[in-house]
N, C-alpha and C. Protein backbone atom coordinates (compact mmCIF):
# COMPACT_ATOMS: atom_id res chain seq x y z
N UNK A 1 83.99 53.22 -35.64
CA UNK A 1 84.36 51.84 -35.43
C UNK A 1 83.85 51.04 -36.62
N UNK A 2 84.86 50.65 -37.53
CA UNK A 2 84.20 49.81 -38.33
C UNK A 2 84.17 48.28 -38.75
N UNK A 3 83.13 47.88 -38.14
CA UNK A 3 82.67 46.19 -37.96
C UNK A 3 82.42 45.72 -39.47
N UNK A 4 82.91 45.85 -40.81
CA UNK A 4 82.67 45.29 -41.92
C UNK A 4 83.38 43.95 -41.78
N UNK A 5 82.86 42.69 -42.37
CA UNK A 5 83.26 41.40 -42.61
C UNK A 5 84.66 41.93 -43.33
N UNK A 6 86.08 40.74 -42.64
CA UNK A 6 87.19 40.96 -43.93
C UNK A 6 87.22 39.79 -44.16
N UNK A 7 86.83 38.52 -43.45
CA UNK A 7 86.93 37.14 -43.54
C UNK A 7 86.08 36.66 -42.78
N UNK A 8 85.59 35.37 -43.63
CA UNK A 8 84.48 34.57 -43.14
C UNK A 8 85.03 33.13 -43.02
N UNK A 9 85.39 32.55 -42.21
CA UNK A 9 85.87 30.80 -41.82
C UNK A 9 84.59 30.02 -41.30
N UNK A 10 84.53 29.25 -41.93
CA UNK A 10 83.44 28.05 -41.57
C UNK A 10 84.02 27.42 -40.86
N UNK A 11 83.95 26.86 -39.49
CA UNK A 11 84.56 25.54 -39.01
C UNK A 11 83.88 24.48 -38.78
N UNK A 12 83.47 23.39 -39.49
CA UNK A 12 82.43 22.17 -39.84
C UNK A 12 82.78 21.61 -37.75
N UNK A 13 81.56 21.01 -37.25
CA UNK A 13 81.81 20.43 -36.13
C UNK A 13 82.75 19.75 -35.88
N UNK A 14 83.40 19.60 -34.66
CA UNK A 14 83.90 18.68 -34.79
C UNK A 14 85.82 18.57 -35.35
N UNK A 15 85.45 20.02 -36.00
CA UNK A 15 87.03 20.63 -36.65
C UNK A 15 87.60 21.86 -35.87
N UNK A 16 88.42 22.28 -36.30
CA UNK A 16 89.10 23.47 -35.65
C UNK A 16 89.59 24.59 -36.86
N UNK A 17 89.60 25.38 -36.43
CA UNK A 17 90.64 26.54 -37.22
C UNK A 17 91.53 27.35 -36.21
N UNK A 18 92.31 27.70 -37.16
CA UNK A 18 93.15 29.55 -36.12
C UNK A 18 92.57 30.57 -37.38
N UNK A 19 92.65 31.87 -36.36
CA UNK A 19 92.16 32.71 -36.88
C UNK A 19 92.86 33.46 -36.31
N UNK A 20 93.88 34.92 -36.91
CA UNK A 20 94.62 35.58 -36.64
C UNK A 20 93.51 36.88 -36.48
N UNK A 21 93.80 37.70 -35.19
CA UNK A 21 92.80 38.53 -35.00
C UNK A 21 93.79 39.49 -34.19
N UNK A 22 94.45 41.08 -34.84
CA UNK A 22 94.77 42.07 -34.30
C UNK A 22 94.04 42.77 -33.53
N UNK A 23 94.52 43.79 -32.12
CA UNK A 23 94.24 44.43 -31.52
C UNK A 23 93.12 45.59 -32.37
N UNK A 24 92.06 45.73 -32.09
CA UNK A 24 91.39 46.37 -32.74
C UNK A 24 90.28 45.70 -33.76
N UNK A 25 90.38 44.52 -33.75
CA UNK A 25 89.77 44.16 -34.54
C UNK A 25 88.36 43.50 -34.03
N UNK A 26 87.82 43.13 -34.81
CA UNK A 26 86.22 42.24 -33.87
C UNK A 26 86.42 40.51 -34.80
N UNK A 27 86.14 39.44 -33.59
CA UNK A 27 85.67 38.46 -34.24
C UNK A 27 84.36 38.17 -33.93
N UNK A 28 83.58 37.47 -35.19
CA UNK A 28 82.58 36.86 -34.51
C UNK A 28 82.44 35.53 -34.21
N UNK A 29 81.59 34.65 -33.67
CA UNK A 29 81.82 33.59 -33.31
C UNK A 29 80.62 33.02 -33.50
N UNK A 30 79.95 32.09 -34.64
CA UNK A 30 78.49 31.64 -34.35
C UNK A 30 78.37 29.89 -34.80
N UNK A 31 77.36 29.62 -33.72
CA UNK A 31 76.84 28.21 -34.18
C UNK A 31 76.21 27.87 -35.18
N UNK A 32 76.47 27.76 -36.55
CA UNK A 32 75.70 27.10 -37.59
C UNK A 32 74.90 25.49 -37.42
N UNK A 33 75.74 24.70 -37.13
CA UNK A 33 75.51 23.59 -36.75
C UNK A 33 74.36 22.56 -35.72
N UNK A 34 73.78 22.87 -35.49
CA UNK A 34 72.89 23.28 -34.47
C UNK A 34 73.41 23.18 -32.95
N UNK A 35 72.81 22.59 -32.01
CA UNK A 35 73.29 22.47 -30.35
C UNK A 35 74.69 22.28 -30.32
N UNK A 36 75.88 23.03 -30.61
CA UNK A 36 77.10 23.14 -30.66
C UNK A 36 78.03 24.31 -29.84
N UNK A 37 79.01 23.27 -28.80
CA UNK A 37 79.91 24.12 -28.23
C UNK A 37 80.89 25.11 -29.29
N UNK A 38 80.82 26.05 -29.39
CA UNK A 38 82.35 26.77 -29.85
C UNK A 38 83.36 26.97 -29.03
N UNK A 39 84.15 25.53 -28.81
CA UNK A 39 85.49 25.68 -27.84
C UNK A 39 85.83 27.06 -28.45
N UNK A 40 86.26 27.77 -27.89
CA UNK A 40 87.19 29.30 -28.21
C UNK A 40 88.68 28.74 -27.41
N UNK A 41 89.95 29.01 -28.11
CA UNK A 41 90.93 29.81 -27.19
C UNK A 41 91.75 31.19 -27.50
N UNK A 42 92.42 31.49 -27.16
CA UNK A 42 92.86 32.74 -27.31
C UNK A 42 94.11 32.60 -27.03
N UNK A 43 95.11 32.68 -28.44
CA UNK A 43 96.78 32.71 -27.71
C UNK A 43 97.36 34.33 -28.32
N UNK A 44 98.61 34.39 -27.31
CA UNK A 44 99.24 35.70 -28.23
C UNK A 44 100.07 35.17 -29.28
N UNK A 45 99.66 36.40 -29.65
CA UNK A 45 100.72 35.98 -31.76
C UNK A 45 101.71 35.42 -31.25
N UNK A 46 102.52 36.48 -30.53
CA UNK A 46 104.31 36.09 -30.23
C UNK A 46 104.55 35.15 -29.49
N UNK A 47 103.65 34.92 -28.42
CA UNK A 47 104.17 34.05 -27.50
C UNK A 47 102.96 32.84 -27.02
N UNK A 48 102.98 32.06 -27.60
CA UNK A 48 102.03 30.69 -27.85
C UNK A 48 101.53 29.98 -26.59
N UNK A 49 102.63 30.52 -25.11
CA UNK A 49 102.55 30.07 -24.02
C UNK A 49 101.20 31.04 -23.20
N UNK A 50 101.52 32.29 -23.94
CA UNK A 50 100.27 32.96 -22.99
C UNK A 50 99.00 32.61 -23.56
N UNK A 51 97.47 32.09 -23.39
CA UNK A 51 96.62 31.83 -23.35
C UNK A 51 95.54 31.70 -22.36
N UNK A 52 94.64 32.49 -22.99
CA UNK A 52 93.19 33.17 -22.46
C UNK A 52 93.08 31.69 -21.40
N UNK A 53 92.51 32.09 -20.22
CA UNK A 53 92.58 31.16 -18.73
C UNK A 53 90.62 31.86 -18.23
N UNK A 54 90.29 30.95 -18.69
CA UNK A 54 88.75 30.91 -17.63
C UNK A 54 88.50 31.54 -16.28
N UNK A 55 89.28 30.78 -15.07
CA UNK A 55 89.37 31.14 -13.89
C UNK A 55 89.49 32.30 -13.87
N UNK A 56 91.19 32.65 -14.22
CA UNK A 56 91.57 33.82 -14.52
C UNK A 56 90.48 35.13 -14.51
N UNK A 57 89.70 35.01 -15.57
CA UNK A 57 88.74 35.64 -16.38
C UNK A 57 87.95 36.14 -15.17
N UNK A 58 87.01 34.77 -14.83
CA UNK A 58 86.48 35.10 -13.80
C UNK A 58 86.62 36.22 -12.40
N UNK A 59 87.58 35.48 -11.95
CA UNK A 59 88.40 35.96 -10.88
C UNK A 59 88.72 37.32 -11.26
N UNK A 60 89.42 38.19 -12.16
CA UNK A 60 89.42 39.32 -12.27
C UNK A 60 88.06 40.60 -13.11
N UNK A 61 87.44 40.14 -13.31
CA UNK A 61 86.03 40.63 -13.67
C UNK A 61 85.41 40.47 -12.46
N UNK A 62 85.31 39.52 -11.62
CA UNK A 62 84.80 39.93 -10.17
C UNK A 62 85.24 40.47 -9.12
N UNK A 63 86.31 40.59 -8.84
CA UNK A 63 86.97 41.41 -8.77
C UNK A 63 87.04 43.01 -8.75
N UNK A 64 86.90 43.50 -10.30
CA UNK A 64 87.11 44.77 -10.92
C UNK A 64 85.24 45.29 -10.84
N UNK A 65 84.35 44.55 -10.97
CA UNK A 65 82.50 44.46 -10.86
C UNK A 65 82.49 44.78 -12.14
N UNK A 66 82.85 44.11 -13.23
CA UNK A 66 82.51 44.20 -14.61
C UNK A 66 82.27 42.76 -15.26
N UNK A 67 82.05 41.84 -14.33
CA UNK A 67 81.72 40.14 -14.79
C UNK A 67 81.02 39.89 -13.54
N UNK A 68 80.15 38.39 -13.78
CA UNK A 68 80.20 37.63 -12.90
C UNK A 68 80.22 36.11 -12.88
N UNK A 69 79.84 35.24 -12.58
CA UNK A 69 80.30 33.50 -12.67
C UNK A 69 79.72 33.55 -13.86
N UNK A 70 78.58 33.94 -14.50
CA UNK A 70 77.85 34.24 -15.83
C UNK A 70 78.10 34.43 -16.72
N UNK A 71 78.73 35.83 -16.58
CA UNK A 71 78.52 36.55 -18.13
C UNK A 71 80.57 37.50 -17.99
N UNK A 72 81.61 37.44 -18.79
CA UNK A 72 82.55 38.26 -18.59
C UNK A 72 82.66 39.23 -19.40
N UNK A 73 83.14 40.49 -19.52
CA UNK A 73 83.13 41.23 -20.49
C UNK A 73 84.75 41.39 -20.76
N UNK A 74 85.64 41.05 -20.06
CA UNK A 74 87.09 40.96 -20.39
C UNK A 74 87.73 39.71 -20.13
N UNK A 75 88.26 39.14 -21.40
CA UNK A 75 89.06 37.35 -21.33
C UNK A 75 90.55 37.99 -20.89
N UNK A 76 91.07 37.48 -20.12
CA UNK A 76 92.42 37.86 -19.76
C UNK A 76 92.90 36.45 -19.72
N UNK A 77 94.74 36.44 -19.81
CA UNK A 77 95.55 35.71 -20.05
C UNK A 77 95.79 35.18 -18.35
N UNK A 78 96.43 33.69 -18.39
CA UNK A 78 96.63 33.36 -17.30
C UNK A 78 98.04 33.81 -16.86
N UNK A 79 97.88 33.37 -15.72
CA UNK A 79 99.19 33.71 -15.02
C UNK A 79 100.88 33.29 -15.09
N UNK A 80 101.88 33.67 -15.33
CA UNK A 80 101.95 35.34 -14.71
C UNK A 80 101.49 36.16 -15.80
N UNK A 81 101.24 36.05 -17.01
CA UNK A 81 100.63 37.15 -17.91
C UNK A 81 99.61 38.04 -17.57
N UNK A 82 98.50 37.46 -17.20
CA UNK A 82 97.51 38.38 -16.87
C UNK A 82 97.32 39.43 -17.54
N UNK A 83 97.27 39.49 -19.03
CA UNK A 83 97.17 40.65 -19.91
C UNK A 83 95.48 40.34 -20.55
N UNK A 84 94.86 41.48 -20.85
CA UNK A 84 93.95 41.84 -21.35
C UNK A 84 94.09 41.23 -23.12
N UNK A 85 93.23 39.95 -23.18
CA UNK A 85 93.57 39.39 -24.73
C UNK A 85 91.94 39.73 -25.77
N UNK A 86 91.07 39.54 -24.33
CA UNK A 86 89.87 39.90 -25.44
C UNK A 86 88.93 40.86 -24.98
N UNK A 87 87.73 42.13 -25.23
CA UNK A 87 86.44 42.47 -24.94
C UNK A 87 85.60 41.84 -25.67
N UNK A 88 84.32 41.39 -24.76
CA UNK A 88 82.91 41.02 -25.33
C UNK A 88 82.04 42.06 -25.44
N UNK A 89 81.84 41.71 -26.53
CA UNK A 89 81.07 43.38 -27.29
C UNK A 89 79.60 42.51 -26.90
N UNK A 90 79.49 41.75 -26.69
CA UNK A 90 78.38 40.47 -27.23
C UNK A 90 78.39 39.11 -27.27
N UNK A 91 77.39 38.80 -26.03
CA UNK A 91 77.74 37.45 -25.66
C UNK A 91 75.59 36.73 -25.65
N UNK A 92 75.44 36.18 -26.70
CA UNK A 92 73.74 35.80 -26.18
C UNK A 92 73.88 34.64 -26.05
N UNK A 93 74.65 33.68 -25.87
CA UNK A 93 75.10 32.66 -25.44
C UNK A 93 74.25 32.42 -23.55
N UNK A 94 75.62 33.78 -23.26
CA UNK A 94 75.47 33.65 -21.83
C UNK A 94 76.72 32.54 -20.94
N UNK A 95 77.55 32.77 -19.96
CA UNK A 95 78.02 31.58 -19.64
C UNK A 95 79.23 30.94 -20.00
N UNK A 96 79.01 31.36 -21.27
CA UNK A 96 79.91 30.96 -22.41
C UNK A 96 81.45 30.69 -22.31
N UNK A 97 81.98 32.34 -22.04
CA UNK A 97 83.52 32.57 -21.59
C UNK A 97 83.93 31.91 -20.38
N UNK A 98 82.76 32.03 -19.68
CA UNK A 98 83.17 31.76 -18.12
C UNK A 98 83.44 30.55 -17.39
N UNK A 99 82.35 29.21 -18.06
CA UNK A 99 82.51 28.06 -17.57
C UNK A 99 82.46 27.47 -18.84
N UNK A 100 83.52 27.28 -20.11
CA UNK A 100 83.67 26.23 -20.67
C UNK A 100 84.29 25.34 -20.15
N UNK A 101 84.51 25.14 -19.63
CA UNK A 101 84.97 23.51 -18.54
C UNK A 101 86.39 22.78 -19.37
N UNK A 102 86.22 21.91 -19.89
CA UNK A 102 87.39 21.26 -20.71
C UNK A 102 87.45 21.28 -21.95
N UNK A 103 88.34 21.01 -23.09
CA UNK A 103 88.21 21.55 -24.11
C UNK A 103 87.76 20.25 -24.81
N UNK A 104 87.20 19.79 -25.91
CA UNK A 104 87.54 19.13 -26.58
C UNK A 104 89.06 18.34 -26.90
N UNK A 105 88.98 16.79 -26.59
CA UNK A 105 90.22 16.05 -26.58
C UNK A 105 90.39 14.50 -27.04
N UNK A 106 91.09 13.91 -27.34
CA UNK A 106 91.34 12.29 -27.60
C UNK A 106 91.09 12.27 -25.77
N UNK A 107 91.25 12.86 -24.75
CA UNK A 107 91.53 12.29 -23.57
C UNK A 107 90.08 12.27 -23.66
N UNK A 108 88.90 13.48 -23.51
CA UNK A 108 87.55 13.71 -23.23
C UNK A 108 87.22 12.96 -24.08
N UNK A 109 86.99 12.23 -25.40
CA UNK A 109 86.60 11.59 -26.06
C UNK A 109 86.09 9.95 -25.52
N UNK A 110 87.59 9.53 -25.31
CA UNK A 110 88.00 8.59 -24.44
C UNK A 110 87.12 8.15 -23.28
N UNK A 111 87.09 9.21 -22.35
CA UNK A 111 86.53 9.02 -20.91
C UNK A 111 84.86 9.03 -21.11
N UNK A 112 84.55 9.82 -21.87
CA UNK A 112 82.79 10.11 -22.35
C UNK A 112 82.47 8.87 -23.07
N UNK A 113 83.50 8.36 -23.95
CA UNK A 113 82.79 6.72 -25.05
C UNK A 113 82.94 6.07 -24.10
């Protein structure tokens, strides 16, 4: 299995990137910045509508006894997709996948100022 760096993306707070990531491949994901959420999402290449679903996640990792409200080790797509989009090789976060709550928004911005 080989985990060598092929690309390194900075995303300054506050910003976003995409990052194209094939089957087989590993991303990593880290906070430089200090006390900082890393909204994550997860879409498929082809089809922009399927995207990685929290609940989802949950609900089938508890389910299968390989997650719990905590910690997931498989991000799956919401429904009707329900396809297998990510494994966590590694999570010291904790929490992380499972209850990011809302994403970053002009709406959340809004309601929080």
């Amino acid at each position: 299995m080989n985990r060598d760096v092929s690309e390194v993306v900075v995303v300054p707070k506050c910003e976003g990137r995409a990052v194209e990531v094939l089957r087989g491949q590993f991303v990593r994901i880290v906070a430089l910045d200090g006390p900082q959420v890393a909204d994550t999402t997860f879409l498929a290449l082809k089809n922009q509508r399927e995207g990685y679903h929290a609940g989802q996640s949950v609900a089938l990792n508890m389910l299968a006894g390989t997650g719990s409200m905590s910690y997931l080790t498989t991000l799956w797509s919401r429904p009707p997709y329900e396809r297998l989009m990510a494994t966590v090789v590694e999570d010291t976060v904790g929490v992380h996948f499972a209850w990011n709550g809302g994403r970053c928004s002009q709406g959340v911005y809004r309601v929080r100022d």
